[in-house]
C-alpha atoms as a PDB file:
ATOM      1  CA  UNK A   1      46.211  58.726 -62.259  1.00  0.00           C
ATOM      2  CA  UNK A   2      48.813  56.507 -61.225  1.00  0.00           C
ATOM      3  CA  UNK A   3      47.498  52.951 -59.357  1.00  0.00           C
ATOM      4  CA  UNK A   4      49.014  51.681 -56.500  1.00  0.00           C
ATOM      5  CA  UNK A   5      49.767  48.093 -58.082  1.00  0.00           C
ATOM      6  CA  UNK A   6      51.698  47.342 -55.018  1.00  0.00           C
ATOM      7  CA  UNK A   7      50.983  43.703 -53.271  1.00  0.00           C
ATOM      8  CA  UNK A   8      51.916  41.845 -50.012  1.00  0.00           C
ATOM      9  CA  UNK A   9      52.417  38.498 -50.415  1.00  0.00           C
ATOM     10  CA  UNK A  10      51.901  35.897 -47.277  1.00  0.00           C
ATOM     11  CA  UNK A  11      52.926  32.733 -47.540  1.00  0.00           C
ATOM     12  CA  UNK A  12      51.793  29.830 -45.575  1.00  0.00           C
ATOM     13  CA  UNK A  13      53.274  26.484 -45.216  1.00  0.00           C
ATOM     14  CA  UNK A  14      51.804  23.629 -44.300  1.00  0.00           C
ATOM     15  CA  UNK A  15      54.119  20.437 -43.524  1.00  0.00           C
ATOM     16  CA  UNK A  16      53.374  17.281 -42.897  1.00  0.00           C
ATOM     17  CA  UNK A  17      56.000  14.026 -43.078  1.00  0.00           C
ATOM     18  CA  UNK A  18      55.403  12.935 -46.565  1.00  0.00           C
ATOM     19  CA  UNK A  19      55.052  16.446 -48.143  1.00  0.00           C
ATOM     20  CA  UNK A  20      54.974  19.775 -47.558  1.00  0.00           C
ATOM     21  CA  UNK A  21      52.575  22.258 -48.906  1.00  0.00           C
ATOM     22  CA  UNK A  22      52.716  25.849 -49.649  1.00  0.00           C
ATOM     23  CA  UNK A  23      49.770  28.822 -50.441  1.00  0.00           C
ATOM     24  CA  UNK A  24      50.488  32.236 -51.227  1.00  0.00           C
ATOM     25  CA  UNK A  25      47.962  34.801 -50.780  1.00  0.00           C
ATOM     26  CA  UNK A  26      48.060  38.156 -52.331  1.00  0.00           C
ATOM     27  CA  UNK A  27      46.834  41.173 -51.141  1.00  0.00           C
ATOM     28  CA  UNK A  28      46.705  44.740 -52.338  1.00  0.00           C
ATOM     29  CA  UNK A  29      48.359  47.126 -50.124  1.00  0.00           C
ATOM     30  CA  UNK A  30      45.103  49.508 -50.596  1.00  0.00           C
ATOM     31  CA  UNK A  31      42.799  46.820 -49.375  1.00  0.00           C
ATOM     32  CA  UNK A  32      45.085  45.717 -46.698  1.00  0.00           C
ATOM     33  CA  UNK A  33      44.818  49.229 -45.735  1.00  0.00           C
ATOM     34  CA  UNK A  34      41.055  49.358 -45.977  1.00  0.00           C
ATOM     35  CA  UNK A  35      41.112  46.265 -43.822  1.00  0.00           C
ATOM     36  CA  UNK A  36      43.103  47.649 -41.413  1.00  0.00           C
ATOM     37  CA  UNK A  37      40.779  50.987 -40.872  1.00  0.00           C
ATOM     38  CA  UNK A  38      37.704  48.902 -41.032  1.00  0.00           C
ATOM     39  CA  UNK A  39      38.986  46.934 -38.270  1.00  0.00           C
ATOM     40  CA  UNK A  40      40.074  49.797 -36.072  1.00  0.00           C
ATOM     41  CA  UNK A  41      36.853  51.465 -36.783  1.00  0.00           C
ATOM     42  CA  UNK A  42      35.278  48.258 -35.460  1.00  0.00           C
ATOM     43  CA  UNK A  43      37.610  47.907 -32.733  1.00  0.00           C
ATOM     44  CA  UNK A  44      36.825  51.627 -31.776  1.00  0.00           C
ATOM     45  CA  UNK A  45      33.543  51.531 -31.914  1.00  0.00           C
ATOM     46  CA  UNK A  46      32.925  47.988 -30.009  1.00  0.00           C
ATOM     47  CA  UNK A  47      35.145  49.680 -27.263  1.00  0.00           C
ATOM     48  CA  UNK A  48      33.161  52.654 -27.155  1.00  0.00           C
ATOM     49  CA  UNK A  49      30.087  50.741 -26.816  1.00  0.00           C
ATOM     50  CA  UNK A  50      31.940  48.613 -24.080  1.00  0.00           C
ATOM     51  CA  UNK A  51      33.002  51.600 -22.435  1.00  0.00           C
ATOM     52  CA  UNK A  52      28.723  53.188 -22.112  1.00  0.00           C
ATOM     53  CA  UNK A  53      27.819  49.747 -21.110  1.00  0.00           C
ATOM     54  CA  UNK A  54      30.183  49.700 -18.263  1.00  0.00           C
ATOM     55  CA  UNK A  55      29.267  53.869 -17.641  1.00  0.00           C
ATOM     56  CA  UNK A  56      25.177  52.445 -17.889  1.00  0.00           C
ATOM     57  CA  UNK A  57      26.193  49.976 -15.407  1.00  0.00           C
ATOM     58  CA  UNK A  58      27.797  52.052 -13.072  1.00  0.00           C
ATOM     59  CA  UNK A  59      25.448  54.588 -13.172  1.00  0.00           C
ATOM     60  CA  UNK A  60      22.597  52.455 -12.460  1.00  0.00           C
ATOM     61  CA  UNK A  61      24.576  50.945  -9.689  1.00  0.00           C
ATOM     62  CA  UNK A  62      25.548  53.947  -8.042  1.00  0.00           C
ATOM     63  CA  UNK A  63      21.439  55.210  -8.270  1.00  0.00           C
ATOM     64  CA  UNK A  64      20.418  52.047  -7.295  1.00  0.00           C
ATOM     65  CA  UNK A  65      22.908  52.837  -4.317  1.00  0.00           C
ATOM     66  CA  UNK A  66      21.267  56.566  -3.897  1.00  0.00           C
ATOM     67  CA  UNK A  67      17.909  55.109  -3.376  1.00  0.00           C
ATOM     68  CA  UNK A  68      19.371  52.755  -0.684  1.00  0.00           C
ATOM     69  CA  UNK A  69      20.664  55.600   0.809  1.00  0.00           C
ATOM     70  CA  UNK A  70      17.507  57.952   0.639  1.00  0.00           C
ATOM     71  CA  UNK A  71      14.892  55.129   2.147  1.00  0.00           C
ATOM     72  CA  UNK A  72      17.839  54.564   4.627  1.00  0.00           C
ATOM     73  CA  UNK A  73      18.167  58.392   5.529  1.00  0.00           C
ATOM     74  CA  UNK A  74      14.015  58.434   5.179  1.00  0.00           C
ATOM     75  CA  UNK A  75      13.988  55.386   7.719  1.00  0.00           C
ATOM     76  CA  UNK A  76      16.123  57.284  10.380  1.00  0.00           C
ATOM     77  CA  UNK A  77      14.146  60.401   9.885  1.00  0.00           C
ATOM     78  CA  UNK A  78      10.400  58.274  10.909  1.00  0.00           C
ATOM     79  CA  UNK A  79      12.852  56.659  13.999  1.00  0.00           C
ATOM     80  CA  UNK A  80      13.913  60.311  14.818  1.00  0.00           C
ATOM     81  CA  UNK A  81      10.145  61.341  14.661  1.00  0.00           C
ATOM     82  CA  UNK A  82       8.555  58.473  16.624  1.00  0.00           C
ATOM     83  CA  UNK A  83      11.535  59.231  19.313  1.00  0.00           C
ATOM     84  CA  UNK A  84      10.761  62.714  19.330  1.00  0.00           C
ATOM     85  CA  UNK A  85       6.604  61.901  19.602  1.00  0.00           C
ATOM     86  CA  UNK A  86       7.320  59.305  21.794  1.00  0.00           C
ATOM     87  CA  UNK A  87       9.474  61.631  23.969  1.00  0.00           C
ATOM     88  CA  UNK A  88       6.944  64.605  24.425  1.00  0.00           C
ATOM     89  CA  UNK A  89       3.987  61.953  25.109  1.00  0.00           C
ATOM     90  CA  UNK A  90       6.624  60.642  28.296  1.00  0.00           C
ATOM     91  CA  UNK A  91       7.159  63.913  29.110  1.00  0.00           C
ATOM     92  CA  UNK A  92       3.720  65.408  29.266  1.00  0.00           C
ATOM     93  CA  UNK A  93       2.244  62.584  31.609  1.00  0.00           C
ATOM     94  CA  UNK A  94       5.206  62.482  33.175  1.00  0.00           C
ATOM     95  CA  UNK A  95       4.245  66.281  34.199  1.00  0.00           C
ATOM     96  CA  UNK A  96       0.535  65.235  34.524  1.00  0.00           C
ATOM     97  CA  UNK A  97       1.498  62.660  36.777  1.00  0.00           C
ATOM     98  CA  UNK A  98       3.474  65.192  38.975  1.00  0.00           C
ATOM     99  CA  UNK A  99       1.087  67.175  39.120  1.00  0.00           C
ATOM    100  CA  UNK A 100      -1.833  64.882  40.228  1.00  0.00           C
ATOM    101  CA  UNK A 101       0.552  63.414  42.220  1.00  0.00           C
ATOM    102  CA  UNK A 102       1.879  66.226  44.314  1.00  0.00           C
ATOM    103  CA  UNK A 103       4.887  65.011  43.619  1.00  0.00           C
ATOM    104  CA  UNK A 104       7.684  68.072  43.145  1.00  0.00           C
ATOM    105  CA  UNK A 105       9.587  67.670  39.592  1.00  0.00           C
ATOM    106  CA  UNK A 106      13.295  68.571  39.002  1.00  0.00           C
ATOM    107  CA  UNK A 107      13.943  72.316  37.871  1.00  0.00           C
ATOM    108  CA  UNK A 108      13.725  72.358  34.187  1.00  0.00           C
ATOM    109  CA  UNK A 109      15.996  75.374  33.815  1.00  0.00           C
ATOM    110  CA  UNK A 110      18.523  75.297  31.366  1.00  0.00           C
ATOM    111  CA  UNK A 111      16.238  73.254  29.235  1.00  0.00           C
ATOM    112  CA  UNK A 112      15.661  74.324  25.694  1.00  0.00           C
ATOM    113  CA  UNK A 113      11.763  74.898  25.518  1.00  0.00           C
ATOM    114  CA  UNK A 114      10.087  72.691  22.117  1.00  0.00           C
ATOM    115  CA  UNK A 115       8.928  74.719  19.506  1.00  0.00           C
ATOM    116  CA  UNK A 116      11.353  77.817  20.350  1.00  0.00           C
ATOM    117  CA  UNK A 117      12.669  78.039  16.506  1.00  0.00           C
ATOM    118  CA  UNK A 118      16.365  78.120  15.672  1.00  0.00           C
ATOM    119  CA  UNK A 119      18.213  76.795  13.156  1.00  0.00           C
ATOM    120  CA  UNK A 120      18.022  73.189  11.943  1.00  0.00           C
ATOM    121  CA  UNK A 121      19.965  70.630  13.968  1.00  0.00           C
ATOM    122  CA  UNK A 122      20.817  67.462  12.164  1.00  0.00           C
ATOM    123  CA  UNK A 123      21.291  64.431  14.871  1.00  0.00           C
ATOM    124  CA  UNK A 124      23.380  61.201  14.488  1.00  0.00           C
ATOM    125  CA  UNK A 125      23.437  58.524  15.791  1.00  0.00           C
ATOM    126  CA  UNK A 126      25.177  59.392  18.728  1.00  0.00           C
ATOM    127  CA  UNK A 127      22.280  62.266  19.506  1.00  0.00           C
ATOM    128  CA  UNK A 128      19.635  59.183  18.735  1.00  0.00           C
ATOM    129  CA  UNK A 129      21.144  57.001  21.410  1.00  0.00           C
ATOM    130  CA  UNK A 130      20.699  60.481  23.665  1.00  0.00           C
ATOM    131  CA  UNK A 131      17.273  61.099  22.918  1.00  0.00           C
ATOM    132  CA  UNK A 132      16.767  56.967  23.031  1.00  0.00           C
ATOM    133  CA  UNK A 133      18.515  56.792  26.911  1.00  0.00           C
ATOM    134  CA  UNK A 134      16.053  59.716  27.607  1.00  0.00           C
ATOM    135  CA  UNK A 135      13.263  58.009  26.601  1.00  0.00           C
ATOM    136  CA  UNK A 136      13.659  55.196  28.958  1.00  0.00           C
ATOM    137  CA  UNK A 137      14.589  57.231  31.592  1.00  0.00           C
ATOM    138  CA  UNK A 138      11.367  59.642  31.116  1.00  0.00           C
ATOM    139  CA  UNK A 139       9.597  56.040  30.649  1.00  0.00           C
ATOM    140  CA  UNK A 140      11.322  54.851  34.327  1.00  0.00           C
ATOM    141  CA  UNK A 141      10.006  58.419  35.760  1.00  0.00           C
ATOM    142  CA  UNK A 142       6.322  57.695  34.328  1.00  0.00           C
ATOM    143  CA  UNK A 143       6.434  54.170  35.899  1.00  0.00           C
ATOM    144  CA  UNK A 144       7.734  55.620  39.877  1.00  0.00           C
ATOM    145  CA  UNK A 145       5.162  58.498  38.902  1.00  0.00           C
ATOM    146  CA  UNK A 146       1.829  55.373  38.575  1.00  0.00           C
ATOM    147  CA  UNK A 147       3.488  53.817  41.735  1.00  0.00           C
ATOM    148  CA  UNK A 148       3.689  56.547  43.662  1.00  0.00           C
ATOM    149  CA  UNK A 149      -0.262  57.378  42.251  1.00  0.00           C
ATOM    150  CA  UNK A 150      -0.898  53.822  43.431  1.00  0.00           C
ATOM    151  CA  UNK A 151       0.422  54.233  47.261  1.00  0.00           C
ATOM    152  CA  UNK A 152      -1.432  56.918  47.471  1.00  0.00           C
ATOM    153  CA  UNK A 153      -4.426  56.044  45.943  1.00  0.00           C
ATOM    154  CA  UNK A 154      -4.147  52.702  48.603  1.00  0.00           C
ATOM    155  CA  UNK A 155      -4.848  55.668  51.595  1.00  0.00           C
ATOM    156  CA  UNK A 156      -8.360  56.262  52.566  1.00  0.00           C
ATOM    157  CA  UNK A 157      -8.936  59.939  52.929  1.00  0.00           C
ATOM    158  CA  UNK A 158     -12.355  59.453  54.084  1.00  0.00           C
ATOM    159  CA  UNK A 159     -14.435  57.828  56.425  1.00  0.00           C
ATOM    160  CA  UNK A 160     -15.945  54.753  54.392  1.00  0.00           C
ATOM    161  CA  UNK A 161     -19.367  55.772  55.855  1.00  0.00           C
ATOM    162  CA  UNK A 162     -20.886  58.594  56.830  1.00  0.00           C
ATOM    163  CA  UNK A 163     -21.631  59.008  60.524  1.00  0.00           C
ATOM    164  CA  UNK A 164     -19.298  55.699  61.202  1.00  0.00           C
ATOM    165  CA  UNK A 165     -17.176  55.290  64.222  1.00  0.00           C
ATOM    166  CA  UNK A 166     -14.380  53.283  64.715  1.00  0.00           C
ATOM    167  CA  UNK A 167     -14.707  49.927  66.734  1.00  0.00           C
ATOM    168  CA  UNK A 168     -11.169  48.263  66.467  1.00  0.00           C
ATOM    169  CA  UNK A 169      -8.523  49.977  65.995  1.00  0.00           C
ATOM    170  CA  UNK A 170      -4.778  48.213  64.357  1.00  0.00           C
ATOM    171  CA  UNK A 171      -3.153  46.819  66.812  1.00  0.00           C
ATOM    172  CA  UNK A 172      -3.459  44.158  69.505  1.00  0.00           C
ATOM    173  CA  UNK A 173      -7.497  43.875  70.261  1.00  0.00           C
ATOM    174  CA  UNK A 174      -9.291  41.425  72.450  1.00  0.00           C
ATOM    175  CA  UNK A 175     -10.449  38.284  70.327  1.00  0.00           C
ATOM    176  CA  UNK A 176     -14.319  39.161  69.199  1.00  0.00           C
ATOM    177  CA  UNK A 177     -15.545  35.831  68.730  1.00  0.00           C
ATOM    178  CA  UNK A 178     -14.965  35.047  72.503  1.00  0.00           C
ATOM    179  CA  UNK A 179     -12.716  33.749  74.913  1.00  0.00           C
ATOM    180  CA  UNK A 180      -9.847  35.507  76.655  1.00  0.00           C
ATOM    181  CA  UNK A 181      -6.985  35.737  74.414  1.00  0.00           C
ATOM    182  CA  UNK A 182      -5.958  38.891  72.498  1.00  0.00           C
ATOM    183  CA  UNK A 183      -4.701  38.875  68.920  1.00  0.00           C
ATOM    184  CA  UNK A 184      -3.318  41.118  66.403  1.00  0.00           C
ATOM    185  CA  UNK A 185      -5.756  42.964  64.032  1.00  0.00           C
ATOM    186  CA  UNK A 186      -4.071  44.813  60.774  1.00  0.00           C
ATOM    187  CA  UNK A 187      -6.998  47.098  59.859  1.00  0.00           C
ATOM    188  CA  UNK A 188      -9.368  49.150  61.265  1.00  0.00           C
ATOM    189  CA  UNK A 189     -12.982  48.465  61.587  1.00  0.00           C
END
C-alpha cells in the first residue's frame, strides 16, 4: 500500500531590526486533513448544541408566555363570572324591590331568559364593558328602587294609636301655649 508521504510546509517569519528569523513547520497532508474534519466535526457539533440551546430557550420562553396567557385568559373568565353573579344579584332585588315597591318595571320582552341553553358565546372586551355599563345601571335602578322604598316607608298608613283623634291638623293653628297669635304647625297631632 502506497503512503501518502506528501507534506505542507508553512513558513513563518519573524523580523525584527537586527535579524530576522524563520521556522518551518511541516505537516502531513493526512493529518492536516484529520485536523480539518476534527475541527468541522467540532464546529458542527458546538453549532448544533448552540442551535438546541437557543430552541430550549425559545421554547421555554414562548411556555413561559402560554402560562401568562392562560392565568390572563383564567383572570378574565373569574371577572366575567363575578360580572355575571354580580349582575343577576342587581337584577333579582332590583325585581324584589319592584315588587315590594309597587313600583311597575320596564317590559322585559325581547330579553334572552338566563339559563335558556344555546351555544357557547365567547365575550370580549367590548361585551365586558356591556355587561359592566349594565351593572351600574341595574346598580342606579336598585338605589331609586331603596329611595323610592324610603318615601314610602316615611307615610303613615295608620293611625299611630288606636281610638286616637286628631287635634291639630298641618296648617296655620292657633298658638297652644296661649296668647292670640296663630302660627304654622307642619305635622299633625
Amino acid at each position: 500500500m502506497n503512503r501518502d508521504e506528501r507534506f505542507y510546509a508553512f513558513i513563518v517569519a519573524q523580523t525584527s531590526r537586527s535579524r530576522s528569523q524563520f521556522r518551518r513547520f511541516s505537516i502531513r497532508k493526512s493529518w492536516l486533513k484529520l485536523s480539518a474534519l476534527a475541527a468541522s466535526v467540532v464546529l458542527c457539533a458546538a453549532l448544533y448544541g448552540v442551535y438546541g440551546l437557543t430552541q430550549q430557550a425559545m421554547h421555554a420562553r414562548i411556555e413561559q408566555e402560554n402560562n401568562r396567557l392562560r392565568q390572563e385568559n383564567e383572570r378574565q373568565r373569574q371577572l366575567l363570572k363575578n360580572l355575571e353573579n354580580r349582575v343577576d344579584a342587581i337584577e333579582d332585588a332590583s325585581r324584589r324591590l319592584s315588587e315590594m315597591s309597587g313600583v311597575s318595571t320596564e317590559s322585559e320582552e325581547g330579553t334572552d331568559p338566563h339559563g335558556a341553553g344555546g351555544p357557547l358565546v365567547v365575550l370580549d372586551e367590548t361585551a365586558i364593558a356591556a355587561i359592566e355599563t349594565r351593572a351600574a345601571q341595574l346598580e342606579e335602578d336598585l338605589k331609586a328602587y331603596e329611595v323610592a322604598l324610603r318615601e314610602r316607608a316615611r307615610v303613615p298608613s295608620i293611625w299611630p294609636v288606636v281610638g286616637g283623634e286628631v287635634t291639630d291638623s298641618y296648617g296655620v293653628r292657633g298658638n297652644p301655649f296661649g296668647g292670640g297669635s296663630s302660627e304654622f304647625h307642619s305635622g299633625q297631632d
